[in-house]
C-alpha atoms as a PDB file:
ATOM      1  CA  UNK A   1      28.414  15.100  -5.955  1.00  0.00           C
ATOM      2  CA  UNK A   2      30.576  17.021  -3.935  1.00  0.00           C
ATOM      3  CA  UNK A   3      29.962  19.822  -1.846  1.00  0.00           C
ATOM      4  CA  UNK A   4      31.639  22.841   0.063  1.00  0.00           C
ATOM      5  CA  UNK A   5      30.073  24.394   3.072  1.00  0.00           C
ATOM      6  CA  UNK A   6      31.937  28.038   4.610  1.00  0.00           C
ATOM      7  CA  UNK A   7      30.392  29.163   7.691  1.00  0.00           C
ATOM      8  CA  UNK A   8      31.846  31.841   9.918  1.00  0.00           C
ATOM      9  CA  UNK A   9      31.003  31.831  13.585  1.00  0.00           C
ATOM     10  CA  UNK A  10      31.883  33.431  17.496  1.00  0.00           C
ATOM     11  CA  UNK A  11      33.563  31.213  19.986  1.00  0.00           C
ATOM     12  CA  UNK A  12      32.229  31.378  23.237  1.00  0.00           C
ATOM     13  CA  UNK A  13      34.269  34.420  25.016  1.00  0.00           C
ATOM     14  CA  UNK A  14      36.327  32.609  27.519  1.00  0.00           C
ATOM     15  CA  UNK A  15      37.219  29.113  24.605  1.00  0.00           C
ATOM     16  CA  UNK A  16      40.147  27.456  26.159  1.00  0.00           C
ATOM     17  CA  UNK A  17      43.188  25.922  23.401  1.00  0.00           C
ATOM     18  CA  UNK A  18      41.819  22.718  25.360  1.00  0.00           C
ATOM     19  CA  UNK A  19      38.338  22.955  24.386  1.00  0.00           C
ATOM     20  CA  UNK A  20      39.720  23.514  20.280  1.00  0.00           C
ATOM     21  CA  UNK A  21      41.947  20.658  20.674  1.00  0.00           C
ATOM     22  CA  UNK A  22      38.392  18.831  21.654  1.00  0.00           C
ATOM     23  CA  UNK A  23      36.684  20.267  18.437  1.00  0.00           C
ATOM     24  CA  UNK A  24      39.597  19.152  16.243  1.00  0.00           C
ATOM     25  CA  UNK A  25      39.708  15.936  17.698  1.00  0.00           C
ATOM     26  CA  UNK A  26      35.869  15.063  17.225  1.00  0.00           C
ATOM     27  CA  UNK A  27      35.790  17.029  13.869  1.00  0.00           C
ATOM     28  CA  UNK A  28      38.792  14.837  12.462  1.00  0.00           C
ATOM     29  CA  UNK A  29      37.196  11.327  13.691  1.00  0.00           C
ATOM     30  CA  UNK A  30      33.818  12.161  12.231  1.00  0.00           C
ATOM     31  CA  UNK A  31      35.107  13.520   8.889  1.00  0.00           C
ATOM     32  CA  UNK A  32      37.473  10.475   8.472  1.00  0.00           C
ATOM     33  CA  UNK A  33      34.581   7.873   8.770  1.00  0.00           C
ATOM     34  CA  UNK A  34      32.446  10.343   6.889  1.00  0.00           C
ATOM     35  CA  UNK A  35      34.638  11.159   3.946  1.00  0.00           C
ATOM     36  CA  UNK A  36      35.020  14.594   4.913  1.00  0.00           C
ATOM     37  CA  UNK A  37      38.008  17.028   4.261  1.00  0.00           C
ATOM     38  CA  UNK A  38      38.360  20.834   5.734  1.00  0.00           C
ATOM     39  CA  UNK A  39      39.616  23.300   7.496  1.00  0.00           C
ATOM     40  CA  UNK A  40      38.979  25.239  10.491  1.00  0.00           C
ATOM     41  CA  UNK A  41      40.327  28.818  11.329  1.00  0.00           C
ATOM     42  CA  UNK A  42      40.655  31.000  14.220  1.00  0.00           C
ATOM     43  CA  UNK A  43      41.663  34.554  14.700  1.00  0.00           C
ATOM     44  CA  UNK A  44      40.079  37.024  17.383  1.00  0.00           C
ATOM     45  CA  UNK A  45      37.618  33.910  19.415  1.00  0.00           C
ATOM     46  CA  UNK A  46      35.547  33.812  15.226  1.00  0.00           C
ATOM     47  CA  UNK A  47      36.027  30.504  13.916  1.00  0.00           C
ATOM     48  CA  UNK A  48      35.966  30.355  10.005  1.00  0.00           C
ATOM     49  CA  UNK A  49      35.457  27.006   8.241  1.00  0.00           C
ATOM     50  CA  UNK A  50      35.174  25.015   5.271  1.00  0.00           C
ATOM     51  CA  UNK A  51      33.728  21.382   5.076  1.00  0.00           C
ATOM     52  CA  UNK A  52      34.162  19.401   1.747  1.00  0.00           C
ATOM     53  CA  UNK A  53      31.996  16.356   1.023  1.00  0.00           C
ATOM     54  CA  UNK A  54      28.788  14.889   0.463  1.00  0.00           C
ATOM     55  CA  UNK A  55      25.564  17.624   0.366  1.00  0.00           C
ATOM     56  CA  UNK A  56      23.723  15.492   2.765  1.00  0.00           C
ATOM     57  CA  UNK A  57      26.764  14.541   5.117  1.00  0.00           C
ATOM     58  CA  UNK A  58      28.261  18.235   5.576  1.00  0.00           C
ATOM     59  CA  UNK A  59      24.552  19.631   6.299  1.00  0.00           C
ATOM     60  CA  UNK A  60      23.921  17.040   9.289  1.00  0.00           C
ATOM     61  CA  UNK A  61      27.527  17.985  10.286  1.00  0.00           C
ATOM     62  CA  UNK A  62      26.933  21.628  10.049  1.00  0.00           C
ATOM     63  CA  UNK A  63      23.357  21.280  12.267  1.00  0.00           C
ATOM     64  CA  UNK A  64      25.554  19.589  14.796  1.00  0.00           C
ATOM     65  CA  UNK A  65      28.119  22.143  15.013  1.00  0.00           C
ATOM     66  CA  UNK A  66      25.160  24.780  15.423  1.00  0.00           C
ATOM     67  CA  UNK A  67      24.325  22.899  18.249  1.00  0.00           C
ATOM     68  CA  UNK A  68      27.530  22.867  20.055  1.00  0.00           C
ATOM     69  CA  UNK A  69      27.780  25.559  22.916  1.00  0.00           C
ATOM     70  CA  UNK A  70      30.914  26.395  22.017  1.00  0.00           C
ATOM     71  CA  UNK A  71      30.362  28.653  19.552  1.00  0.00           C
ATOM     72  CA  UNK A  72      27.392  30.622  18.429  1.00  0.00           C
ATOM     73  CA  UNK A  73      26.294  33.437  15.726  1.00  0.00           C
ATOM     74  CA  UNK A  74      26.676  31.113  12.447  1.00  0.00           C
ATOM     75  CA  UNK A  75      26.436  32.725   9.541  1.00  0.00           C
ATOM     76  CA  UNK A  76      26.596  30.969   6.539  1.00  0.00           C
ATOM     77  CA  UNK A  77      28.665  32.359   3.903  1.00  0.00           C
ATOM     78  CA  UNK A  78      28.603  29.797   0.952  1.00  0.00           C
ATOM     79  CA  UNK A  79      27.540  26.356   0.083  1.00  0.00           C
ATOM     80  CA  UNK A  80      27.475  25.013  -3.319  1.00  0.00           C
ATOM     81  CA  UNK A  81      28.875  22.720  -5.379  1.00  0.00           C
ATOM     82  CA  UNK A  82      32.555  21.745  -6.475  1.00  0.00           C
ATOM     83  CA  UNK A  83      34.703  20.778  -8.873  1.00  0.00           C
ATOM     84  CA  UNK A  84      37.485  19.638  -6.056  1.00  0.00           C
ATOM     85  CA  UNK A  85      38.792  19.825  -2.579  1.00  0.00           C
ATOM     86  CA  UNK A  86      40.678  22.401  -1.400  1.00  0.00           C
ATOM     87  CA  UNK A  87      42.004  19.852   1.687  1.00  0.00           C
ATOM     88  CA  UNK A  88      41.693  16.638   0.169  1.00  0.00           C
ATOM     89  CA  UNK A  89      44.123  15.048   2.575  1.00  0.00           C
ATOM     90  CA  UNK A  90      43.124  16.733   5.861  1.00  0.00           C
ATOM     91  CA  UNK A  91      40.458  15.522   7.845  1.00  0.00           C
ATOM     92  CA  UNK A  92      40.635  19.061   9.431  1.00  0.00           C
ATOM     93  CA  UNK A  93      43.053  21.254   9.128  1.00  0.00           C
ATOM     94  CA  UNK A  94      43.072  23.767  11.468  1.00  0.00           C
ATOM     95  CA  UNK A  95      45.534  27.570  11.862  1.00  0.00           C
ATOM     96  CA  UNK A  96      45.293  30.098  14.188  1.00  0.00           C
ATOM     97  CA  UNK A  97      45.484  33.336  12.717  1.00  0.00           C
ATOM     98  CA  UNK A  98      46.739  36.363  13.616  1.00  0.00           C
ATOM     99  CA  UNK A  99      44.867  40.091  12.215  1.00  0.00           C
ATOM    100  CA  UNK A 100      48.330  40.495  10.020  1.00  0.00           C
ATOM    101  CA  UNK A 101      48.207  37.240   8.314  1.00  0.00           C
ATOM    102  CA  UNK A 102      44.294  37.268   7.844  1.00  0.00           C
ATOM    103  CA  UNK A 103      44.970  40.513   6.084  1.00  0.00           C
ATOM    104  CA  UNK A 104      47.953  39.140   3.914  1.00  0.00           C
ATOM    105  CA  UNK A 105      45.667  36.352   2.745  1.00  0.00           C
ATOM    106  CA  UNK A 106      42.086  37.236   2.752  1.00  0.00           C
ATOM    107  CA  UNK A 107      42.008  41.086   2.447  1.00  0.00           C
ATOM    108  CA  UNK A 108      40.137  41.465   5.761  1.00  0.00           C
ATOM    109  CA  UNK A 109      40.623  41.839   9.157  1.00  0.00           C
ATOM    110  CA  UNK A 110      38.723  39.712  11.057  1.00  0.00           C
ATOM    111  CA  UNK A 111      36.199  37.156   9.506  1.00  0.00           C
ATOM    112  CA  UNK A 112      33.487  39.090  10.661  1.00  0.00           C
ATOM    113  CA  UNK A 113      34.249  41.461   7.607  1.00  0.00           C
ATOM    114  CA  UNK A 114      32.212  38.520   5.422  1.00  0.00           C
ATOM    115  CA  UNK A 115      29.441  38.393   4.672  1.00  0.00           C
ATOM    116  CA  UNK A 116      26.754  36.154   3.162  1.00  0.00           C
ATOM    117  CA  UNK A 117      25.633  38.830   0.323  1.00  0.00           C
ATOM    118  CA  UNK A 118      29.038  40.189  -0.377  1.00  0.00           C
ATOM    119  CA  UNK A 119      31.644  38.866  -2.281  1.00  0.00           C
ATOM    120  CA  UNK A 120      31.410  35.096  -1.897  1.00  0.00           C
ATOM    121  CA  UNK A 121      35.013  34.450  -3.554  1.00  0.00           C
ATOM    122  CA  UNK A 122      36.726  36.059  -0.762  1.00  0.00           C
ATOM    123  CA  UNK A 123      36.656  33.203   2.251  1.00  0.00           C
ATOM    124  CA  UNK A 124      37.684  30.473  -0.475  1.00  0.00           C
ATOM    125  CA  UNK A 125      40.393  32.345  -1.596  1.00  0.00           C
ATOM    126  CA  UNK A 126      41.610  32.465   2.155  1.00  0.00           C
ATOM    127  CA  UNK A 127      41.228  29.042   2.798  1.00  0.00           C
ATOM    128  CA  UNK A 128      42.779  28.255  -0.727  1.00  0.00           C
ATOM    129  CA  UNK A 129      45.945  31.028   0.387  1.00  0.00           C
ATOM    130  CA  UNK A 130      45.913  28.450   4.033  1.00  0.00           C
ATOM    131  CA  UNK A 131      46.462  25.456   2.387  1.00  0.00           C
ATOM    132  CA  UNK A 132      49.386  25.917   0.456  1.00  0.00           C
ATOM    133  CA  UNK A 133      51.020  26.549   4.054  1.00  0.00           C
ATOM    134  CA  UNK A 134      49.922  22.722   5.444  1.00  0.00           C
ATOM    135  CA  UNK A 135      51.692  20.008   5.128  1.00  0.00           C
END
């Protein structure tokens, strides 16, 4: 059965490019042995992601990432089952996002904006607005 996981959390206030380049490169080696696909955002030090895979697999992943200092304040804004992935051939895909194009695709300003008991549509349909930018 397949599963998506969005979470929304707060980098750690002085997160180098470096130390995302380190989180994309672990994420994308774990999800490829782990049949994992995703996508990570970043706009104003929040991270905003989506994990796709196996209910068991993306909940160990997602204790893990709790656990990593570089980023704290998790909220989790949806996890439930799916019908498909929205990055079936990314491991991670990852896009740094400026307030303008956050607003253009996901009708908010800053990812802090959602929120577990609002509309739960909303952070999909900015991850599904994303993807049609990677190749």
């Amino acid at each position: 059965m397949l599963y998506e996981l969005i979470y929304r959390s707060d980098a750690i206030p002085d997160i180098l490019e470096k130390d995302i380049e380190n989180i994309l490169s672990t994420a994308r080696d774990f999800n490829e042995a782990n049949e994992i696909t995703g996508c990570l955002l970043f706009n104003n030090n929040q991270f905003l992601q989506l994990l796709e895979g196996e209910f068991d697999i993306v909940m160990a992943l997602y204790d893990r990432i709790k656990k990593d200092p570089r980023n704290r304040n998790h909220m989790t804004l949806q996890m439930r089952e799916t019908d498909y992935r929205v990055y079936p051939n990314w491991t991670m895909a990852f896009q740094s996002m400026d307030k303008s194009q956050v607003k253009s695709k996901g009708g908010v300003t800053e990812f802090t904006e959602f929120e577990a008991d609002k509309d739960s549509a909303l952070p999909k349909q900015l991850f599904e607005a994303v993807s049609h930018n990677m190749t």
